[in-house]
C-alpha atoms as a PDB file:
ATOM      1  CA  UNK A   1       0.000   0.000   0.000  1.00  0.00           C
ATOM      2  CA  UNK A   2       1.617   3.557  -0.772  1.00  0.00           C
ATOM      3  CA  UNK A   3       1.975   5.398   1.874  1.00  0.00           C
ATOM      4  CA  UNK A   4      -0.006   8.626   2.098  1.00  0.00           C
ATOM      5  CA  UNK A   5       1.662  12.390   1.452  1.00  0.00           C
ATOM      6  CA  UNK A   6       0.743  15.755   2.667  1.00  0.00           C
ATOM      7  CA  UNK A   7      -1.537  16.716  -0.240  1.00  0.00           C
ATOM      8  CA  UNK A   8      -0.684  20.105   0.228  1.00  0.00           C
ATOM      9  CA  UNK A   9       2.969  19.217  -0.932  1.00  0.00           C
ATOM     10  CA  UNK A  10       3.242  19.753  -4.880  1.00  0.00           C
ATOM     11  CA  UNK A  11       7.005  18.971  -5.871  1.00  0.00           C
ATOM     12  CA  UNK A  12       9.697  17.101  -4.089  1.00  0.00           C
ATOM     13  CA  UNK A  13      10.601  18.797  -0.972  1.00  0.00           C
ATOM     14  CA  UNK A  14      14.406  20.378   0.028  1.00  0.00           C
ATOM     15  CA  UNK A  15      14.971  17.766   3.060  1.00  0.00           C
ATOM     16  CA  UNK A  16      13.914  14.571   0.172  1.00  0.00           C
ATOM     17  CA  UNK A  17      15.950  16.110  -2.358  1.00  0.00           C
ATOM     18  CA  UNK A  18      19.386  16.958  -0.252  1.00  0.00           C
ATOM     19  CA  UNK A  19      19.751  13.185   0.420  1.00  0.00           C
ATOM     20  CA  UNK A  20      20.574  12.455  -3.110  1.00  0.00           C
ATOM     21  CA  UNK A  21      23.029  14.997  -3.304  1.00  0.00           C
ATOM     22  CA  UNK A  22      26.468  15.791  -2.848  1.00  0.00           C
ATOM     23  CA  UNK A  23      27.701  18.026  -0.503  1.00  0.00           C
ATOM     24  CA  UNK A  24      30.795  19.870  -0.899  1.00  0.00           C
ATOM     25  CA  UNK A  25      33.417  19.554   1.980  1.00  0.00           C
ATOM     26  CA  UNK A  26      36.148  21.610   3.051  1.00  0.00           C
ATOM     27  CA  UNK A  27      39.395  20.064   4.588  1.00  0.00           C
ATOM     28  CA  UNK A  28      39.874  19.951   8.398  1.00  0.00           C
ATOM     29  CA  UNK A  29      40.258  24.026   9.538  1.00  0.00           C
ATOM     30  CA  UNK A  30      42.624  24.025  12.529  1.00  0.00           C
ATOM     31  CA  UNK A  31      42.119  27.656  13.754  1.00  0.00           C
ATOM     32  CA  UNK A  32      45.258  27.642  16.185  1.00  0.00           C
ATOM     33  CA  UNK A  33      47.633  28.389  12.654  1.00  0.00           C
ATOM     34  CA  UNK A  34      49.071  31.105  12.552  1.00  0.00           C
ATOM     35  CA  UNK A  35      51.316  33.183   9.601  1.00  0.00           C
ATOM     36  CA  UNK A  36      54.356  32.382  11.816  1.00  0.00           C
ATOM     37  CA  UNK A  37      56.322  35.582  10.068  1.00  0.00           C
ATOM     38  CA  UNK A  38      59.484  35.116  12.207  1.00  0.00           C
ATOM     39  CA  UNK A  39      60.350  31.544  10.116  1.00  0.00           C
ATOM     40  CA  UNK A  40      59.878  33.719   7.152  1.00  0.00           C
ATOM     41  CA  UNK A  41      61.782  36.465   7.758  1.00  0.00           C
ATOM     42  CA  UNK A  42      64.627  34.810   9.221  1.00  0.00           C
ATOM     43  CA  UNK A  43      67.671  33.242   6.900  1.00  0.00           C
ATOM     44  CA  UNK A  44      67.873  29.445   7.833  1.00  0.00           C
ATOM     45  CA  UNK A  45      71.497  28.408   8.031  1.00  0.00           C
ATOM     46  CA  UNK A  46      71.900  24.668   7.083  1.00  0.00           C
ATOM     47  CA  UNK A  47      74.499  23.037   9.953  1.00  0.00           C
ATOM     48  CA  UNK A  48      76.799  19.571   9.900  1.00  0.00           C
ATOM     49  CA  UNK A  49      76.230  17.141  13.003  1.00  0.00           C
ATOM     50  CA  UNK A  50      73.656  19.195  14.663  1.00  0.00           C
ATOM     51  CA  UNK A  51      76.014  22.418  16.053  1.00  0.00           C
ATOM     52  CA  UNK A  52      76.681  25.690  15.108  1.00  0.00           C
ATOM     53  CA  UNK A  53      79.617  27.697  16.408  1.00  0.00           C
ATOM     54  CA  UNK A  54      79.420  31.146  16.992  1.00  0.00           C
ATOM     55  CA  UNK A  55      83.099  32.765  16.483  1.00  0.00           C
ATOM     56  CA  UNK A  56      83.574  36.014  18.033  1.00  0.00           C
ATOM     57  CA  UNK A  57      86.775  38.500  18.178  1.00  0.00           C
ATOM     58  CA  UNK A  58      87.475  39.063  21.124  1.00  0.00           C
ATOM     59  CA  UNK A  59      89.944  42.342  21.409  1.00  0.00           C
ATOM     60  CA  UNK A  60      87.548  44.816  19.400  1.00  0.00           C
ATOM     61  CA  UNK A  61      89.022  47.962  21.142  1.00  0.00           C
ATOM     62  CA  UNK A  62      92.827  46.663  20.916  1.00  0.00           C
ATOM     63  CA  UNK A  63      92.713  46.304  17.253  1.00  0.00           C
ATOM     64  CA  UNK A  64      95.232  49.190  15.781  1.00  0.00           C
ATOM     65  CA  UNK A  65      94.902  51.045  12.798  1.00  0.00           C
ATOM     66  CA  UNK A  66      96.625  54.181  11.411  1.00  0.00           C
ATOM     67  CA  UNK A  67      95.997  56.546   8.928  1.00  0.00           C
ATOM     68  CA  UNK A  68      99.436  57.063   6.942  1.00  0.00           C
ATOM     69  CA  UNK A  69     100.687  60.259   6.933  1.00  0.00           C
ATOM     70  CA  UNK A  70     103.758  61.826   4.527  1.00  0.00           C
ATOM     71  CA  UNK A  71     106.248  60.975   6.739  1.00  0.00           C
ATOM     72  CA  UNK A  72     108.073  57.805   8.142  1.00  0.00           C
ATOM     73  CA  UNK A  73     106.522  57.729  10.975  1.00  0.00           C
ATOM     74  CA  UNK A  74     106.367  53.750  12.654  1.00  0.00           C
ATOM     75  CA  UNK A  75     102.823  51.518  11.663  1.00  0.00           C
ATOM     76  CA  UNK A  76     100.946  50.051  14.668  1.00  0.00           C
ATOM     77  CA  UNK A  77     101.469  46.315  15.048  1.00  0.00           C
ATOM     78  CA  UNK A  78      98.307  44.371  15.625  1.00  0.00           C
ATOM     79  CA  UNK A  79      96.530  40.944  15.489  1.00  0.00           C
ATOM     80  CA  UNK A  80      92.429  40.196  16.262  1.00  0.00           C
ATOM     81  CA  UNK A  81      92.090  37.536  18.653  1.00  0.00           C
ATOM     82  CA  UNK A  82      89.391  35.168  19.049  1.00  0.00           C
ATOM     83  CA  UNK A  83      87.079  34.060  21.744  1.00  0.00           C
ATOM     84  CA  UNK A  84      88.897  30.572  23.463  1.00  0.00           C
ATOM     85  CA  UNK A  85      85.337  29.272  24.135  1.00  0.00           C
ATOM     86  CA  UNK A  86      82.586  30.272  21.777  1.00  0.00           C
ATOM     87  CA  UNK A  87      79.390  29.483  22.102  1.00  0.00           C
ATOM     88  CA  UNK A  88      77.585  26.697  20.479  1.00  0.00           C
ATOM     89  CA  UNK A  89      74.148  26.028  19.304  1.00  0.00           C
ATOM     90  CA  UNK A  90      72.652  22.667  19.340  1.00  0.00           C
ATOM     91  CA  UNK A  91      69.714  22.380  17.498  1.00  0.00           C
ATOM     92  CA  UNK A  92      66.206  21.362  19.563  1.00  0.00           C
ATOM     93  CA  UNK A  93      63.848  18.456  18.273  1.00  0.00           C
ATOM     94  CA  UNK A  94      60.239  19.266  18.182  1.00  0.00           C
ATOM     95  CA  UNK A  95      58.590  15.438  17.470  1.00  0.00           C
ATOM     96  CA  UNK A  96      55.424  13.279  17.786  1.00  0.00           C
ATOM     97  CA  UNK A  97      53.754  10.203  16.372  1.00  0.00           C
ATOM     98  CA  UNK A  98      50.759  10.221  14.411  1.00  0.00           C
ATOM     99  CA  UNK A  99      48.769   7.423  14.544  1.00  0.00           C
ATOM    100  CA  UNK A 100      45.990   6.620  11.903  1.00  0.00           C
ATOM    101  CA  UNK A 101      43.838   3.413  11.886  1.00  0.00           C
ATOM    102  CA  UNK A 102      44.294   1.617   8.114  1.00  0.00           C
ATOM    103  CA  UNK A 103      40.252   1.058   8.381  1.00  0.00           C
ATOM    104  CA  UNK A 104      39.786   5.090   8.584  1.00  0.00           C
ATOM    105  CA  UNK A 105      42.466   5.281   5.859  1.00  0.00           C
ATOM    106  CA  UNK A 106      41.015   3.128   3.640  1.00  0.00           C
ATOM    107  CA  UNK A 107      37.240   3.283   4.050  1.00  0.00           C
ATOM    108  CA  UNK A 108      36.870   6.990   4.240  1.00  0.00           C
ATOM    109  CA  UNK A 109      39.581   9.208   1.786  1.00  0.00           C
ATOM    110  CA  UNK A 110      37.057  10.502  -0.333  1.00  0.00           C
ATOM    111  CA  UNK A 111      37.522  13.253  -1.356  1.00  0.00           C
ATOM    112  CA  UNK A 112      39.870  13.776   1.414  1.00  0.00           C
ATOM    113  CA  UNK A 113      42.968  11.487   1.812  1.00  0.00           C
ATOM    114  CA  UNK A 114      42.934  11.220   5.720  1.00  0.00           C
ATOM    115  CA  UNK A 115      46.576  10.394   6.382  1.00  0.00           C
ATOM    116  CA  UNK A 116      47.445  13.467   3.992  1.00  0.00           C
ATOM    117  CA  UNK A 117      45.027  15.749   6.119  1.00  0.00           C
ATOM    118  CA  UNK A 118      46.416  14.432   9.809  1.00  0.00           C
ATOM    119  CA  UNK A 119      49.920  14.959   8.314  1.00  0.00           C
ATOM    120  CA  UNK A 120      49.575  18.099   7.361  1.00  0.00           C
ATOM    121  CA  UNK A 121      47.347  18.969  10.482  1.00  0.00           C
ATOM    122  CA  UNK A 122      50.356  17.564  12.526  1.00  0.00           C
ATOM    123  CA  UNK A 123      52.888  19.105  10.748  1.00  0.00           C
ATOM    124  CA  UNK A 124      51.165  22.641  11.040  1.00  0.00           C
ATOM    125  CA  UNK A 125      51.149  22.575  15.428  1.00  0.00           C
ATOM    126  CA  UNK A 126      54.621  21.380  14.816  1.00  0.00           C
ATOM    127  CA  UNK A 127      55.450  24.397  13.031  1.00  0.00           C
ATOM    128  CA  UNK A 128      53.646  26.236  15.439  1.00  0.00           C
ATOM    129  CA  UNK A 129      55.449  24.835  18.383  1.00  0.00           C
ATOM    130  CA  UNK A 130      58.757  25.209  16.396  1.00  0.00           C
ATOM    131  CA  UNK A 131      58.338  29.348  16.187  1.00  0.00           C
ATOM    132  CA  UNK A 132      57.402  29.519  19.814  1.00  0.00           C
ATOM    133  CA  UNK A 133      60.545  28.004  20.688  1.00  0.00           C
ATOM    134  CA  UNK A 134      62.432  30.336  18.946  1.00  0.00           C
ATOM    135  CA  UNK A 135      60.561  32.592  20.801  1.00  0.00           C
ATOM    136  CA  UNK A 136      60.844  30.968  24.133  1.00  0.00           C
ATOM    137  CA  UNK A 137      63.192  28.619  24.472  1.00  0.00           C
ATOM    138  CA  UNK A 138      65.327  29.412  27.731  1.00  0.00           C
ATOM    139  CA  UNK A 139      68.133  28.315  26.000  1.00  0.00           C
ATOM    140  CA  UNK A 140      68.400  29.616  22.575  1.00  0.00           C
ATOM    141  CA  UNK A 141      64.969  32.067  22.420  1.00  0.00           C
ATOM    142  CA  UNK A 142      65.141  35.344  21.656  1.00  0.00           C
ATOM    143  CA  UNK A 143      63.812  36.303  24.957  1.00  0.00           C
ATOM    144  CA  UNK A 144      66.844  34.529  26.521  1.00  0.00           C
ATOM    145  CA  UNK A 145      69.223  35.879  24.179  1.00  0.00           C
ATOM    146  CA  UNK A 146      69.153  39.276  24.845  1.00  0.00           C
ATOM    147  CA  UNK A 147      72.006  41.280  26.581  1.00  0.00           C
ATOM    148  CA  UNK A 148      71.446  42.890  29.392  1.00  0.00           C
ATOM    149  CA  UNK A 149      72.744  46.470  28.178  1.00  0.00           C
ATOM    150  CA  UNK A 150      70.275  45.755  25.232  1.00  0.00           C
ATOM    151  CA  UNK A 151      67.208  45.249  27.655  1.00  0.00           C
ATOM    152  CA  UNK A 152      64.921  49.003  28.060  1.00  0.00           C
ATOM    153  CA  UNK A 153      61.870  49.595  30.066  1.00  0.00           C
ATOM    154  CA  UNK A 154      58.820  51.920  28.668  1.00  0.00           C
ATOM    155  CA  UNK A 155      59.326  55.311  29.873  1.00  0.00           C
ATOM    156  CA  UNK A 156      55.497  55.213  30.815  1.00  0.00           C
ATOM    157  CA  UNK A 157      54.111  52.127  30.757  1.00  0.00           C
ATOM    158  CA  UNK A 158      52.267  51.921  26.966  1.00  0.00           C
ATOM    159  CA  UNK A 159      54.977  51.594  24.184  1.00  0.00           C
ATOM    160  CA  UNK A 160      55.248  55.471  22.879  1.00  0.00           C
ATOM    161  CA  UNK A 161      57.353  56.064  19.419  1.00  0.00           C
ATOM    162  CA  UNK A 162      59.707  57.785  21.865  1.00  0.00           C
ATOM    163  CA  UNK A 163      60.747  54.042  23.569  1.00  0.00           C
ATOM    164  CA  UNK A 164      60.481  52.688  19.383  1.00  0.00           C
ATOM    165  CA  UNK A 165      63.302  55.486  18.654  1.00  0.00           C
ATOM    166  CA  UNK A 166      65.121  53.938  21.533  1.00  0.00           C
ATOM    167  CA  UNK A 167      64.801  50.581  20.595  1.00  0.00           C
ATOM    168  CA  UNK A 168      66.644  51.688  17.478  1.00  0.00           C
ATOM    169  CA  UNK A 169      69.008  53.402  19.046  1.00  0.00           C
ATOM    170  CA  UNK A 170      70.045  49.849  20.363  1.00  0.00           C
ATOM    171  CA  UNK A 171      69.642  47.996  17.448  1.00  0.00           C
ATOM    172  CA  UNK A 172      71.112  50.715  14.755  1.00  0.00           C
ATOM    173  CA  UNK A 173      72.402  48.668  12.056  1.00  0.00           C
ATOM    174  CA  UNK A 174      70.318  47.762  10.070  1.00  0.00           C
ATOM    175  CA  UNK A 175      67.335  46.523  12.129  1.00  0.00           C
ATOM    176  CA  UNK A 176      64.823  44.221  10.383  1.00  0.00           C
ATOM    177  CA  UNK A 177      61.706  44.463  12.028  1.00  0.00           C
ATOM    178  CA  UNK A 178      60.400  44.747  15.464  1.00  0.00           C
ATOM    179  CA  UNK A 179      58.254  41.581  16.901  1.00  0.00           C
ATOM    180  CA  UNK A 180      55.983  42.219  19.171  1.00  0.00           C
ATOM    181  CA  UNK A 181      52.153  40.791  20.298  1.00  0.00           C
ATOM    182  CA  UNK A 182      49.498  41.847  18.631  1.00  0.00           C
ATOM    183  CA  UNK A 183      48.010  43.595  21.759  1.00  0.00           C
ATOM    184  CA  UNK A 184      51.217  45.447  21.629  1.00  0.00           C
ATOM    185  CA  UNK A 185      51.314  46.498  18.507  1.00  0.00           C
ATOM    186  CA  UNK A 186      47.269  47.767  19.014  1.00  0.00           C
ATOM    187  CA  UNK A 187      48.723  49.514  21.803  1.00  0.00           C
ATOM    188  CA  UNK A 188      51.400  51.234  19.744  1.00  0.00           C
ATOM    189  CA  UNK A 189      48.893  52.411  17.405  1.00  0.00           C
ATOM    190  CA  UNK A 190      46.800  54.128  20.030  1.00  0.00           C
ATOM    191  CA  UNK A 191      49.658  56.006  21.329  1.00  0.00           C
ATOM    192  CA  UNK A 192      50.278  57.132  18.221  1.00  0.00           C
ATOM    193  CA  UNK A 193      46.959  58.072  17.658  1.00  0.00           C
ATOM    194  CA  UNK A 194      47.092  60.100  20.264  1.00  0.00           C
ATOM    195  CA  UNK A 195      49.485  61.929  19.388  1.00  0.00           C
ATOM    196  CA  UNK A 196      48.488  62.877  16.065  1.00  0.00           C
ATOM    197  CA  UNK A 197      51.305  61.144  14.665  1.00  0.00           C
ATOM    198  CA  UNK A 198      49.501  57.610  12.281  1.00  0.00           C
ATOM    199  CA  UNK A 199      52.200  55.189  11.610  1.00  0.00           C
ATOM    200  CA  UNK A 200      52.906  54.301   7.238  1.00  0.00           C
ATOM    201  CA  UNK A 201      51.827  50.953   6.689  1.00  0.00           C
ATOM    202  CA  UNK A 202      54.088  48.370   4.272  1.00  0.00           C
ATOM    203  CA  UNK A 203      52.794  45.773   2.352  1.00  0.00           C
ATOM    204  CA  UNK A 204      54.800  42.591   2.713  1.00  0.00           C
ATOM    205  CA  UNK A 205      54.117  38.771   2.102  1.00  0.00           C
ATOM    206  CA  UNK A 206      50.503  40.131   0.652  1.00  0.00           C
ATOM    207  CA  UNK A 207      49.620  41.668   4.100  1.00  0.00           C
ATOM    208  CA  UNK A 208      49.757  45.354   5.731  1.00  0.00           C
ATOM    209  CA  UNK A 209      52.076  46.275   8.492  1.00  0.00           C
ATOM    210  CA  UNK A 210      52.277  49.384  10.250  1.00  0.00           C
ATOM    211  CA  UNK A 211      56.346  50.857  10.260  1.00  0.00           C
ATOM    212  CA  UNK A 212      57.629  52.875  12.750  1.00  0.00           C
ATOM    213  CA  UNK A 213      60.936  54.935  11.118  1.00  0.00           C
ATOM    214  CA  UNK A 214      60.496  52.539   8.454  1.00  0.00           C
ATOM    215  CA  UNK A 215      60.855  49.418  10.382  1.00  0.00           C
ATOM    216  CA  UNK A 216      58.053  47.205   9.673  1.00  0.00           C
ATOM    217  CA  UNK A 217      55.686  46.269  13.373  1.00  0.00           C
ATOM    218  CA  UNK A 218      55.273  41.972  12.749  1.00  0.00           C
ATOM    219  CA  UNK A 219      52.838  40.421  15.266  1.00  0.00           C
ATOM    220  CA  UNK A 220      53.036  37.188  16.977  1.00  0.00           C
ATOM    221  CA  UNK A 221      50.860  35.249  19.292  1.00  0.00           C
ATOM    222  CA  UNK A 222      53.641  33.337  21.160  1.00  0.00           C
ATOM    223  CA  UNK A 223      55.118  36.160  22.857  1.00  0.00           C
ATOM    224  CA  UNK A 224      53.472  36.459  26.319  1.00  0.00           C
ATOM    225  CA  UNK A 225      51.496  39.020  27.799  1.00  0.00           C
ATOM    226  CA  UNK A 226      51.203  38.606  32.097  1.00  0.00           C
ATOM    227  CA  UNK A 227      49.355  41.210  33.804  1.00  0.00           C
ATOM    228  CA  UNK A 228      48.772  43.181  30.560  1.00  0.00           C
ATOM    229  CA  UNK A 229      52.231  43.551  30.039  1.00  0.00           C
ATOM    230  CA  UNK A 230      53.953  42.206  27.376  1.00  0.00           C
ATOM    231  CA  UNK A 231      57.370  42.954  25.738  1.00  0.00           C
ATOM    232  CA  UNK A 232      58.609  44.119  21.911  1.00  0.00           C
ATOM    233  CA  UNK A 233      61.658  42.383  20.376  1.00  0.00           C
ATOM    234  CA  UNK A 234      63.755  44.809  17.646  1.00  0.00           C
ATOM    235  CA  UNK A 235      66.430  41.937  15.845  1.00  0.00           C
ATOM    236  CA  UNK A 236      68.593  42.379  12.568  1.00  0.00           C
ATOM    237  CA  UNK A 237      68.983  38.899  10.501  1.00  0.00           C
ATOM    238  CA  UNK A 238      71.101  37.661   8.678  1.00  0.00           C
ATOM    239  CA  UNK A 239      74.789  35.880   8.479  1.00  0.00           C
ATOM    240  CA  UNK A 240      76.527  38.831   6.332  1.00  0.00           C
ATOM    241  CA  UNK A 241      74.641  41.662   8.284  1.00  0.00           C
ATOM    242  CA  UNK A 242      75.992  39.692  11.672  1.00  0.00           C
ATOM    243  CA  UNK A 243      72.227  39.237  12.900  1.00  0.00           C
ATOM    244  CA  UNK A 244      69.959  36.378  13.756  1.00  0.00           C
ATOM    245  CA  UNK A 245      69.545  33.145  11.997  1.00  0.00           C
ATOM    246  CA  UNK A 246      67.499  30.044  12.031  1.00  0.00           C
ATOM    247  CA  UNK A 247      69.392  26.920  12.480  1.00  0.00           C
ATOM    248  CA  UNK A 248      68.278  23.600  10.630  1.00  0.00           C
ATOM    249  CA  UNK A 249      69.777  20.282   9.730  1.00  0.00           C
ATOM    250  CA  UNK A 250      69.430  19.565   6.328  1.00  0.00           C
ATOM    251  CA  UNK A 251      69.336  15.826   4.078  1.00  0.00           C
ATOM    252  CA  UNK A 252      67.249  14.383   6.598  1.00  0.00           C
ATOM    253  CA  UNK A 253      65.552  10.680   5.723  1.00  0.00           C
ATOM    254  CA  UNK A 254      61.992  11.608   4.474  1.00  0.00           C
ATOM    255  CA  UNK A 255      63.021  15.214   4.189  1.00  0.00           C
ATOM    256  CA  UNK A 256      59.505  17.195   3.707  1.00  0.00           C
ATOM    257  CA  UNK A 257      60.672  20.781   3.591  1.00  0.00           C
ATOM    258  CA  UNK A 258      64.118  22.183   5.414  1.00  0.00           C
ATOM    259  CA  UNK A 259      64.541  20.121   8.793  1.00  0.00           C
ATOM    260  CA  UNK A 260      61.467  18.340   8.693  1.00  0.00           C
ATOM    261  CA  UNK A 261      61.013  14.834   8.228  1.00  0.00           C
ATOM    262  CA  UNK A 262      57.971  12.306   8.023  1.00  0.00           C
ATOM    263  CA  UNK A 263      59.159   8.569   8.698  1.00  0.00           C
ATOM    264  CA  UNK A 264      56.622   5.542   8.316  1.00  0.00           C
ATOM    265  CA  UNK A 265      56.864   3.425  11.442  1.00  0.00           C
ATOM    266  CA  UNK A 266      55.508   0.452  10.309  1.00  0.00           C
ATOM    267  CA  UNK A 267      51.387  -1.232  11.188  1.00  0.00           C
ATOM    268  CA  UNK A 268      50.754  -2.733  14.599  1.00  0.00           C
ATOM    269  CA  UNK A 269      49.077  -5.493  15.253  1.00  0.00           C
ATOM    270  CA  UNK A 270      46.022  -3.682  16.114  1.00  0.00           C
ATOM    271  CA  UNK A 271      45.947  -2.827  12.302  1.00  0.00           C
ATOM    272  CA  UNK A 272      47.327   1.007  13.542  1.00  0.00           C
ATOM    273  CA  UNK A 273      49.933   2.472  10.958  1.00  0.00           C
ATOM    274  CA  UNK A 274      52.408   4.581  12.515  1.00  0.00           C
ATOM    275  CA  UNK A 275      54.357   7.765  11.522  1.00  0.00           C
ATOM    276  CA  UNK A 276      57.236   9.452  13.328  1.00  0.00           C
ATOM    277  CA  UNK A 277      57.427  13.584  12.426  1.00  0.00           C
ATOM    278  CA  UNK A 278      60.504  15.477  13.280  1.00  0.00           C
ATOM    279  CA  UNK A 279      61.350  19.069  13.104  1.00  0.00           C
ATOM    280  CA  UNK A 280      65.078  19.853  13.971  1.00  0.00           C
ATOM    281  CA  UNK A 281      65.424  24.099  14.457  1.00  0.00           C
ATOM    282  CA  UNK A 282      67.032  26.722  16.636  1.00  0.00           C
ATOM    283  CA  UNK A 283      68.355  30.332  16.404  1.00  0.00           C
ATOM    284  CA  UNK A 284      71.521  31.580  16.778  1.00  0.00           C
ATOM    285  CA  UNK A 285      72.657  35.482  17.652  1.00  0.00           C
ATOM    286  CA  UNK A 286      75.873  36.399  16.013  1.00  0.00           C
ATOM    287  CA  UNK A 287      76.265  40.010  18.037  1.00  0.00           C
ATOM    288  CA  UNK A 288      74.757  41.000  21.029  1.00  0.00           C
ATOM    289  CA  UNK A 289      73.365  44.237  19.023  1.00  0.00           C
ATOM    290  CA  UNK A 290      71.809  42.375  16.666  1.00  0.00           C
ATOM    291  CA  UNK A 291      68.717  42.123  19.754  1.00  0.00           C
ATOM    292  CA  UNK A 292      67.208  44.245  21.859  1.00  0.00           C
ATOM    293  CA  UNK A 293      63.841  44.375  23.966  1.00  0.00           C
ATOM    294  CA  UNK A 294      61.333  46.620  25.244  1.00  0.00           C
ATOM    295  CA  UNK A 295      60.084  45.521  28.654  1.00  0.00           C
ATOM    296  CA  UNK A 296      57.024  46.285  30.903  1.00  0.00           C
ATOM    297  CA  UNK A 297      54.716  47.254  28.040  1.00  0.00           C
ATOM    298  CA  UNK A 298      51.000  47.833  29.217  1.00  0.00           C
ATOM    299  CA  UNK A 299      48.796  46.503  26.286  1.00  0.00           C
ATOM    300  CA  UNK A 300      45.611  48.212  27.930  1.00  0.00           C
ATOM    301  CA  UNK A 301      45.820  51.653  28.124  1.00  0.00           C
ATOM    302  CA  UNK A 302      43.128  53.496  26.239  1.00  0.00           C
ATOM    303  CA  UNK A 303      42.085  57.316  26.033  1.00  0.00           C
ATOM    304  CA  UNK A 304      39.159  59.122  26.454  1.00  0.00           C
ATOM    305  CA  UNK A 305      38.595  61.564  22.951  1.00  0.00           C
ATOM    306  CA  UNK A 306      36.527  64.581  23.147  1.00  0.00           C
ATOM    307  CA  UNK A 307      33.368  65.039  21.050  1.00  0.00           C
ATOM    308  CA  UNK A 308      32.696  68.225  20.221  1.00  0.00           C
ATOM    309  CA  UNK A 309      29.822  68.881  17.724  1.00  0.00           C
ATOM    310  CA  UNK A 310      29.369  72.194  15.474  1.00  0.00           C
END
């Protein structure tokens, strides 16, 4: 017997009709990536066995030099001596093992491959864990790095352009950028607001930054803010300007991209296949003015604005 229908129903309803079609479905979204600028905007050294040594001269102020006069008189004698015990950076293994179950893999990778989408999902909090080091790290981080005649405090609390022009006067060489949290940099633009003095923006990697004497403002999640204070890192990079570099081993076995690898493990007997996921970085400073930080900076400050209406 058919089965009766709403006779006020005249063509195939939405809810019928959906269940013969196909829906369109977006890959996993994992909302904890970031841009992760600092990897990009640092120059990755490749290193043998895992160390890097940092050579530094160690007599800067003895080294004599003399501008020849016409005359006979005597040239300075002089040699540049080296540090007996420079410093050397190992680099730091961020690693896990991802675990897929052969029945997920093969019943259900259409249209998705699902080891390809929990690799890359993996590989992306590696990546995310791998700047924060470099952030972090208490042994190689650029918080940790810093020299204490290149560490300032606000002169008021929120980060002014007055305590920007003395981050540069720290960092005068060539600075790259300065790295701060986002909260910081919001702060920074308030200040500036106030003062009737907008920042220029620069477009780089397809995004707007805001540039204080030039020098690009990059954000970051990773660096921490306690008790709405927070901190703003100034660096130069690279080898030839004597700045900051990234450290990573390179020829690794299943080499994905520069230090990472992705190593099959082998299937348990519980039908699990295995995969072992490496990342091998760290960060080297070549001179101590290649760094500097602002410290103490309150992220929330705000002003009150007059309205006045004509």
């Amino acid at each position: 017997m058919a089965k009766t229908t709403d006779r006020s129903q005249l063509a195939l309803a939405d809810h019928a009709a959906r269940q013969l079609a196909n829906a369109t479905k977006t890959v996993p979204q994992l909302s904890t990536i970031t841009p992760r600028w600092l990897t990009h905007l640092l120059q990755w050294i490749p290193v043998e066995a895992g160390i890097y040594r940092v050579n530094r001269v160690s007599n800067t102020d003895d080294i004599q030099v003399a501008c020849t006069q016409r005359d006979e008189a005597t040239l300075p004698q002089t040699f540049v001596d080296y540090d007996a015990k420079p410093r050397e950076y190992f680099l730091n293994g961020v690693s896990t093992v991802l675990d897929v179950h052969t029945r997920v893999a093969d019943l259900y990778s259409s249209p998705h491959d699902q080891i390809k989408e929990q690799l890359r999902l993996t590989i992306e909090t590696i990546k995310e864990r791998q700047e924060s080091e470099l952030i972090n790290n208490p042994e190689y981080g650029l918080l940790a790095s810093v020299a204490d005649e290149q560490r300032l405090s606000t002169l008021a609390g929120p980060p002014t352009p007055d305590d920007l022009d003395d981050l540069l006067r720290k960092v005068w060489k060539e600075p790259g950028f300065f790295f701060s949290h986002f909260d910081a940099i919001a702060a920074f633009g308030r200040e500036c607001t106030r003062r009737g003095v907008p920042p220029p923006t620069v477009s780089l990697f397809g995004s707007q930054f805001i540039t204080w004497r030039g020098v690009p403002l990059i954000p970051s999640n990773k660096i921490p803010v306690e008790d709405g204070k927070t901190k703003i890192i100034l660096l130069r990079v690279g080898e030839k300007r004597q700045g900051i570099v990234g450290l990573f081993q390179p020829g690794l076995a299943g080499e994905q991209s520069p230090g990472l690898s992705v190593r099959f493990m082998g299937i348990s007997r519980n039908a699990i296949s295995s995969y072992l996921i490496s990342l091998y970085c760290s960060l080297a400073v070549l001179t101590e003015d290649a760094l500097a930080v602002l410290e103490d900076v309150e992220v929330d400050k705000y002003h009150d604005y007059p309205i006045n209406y004509k």
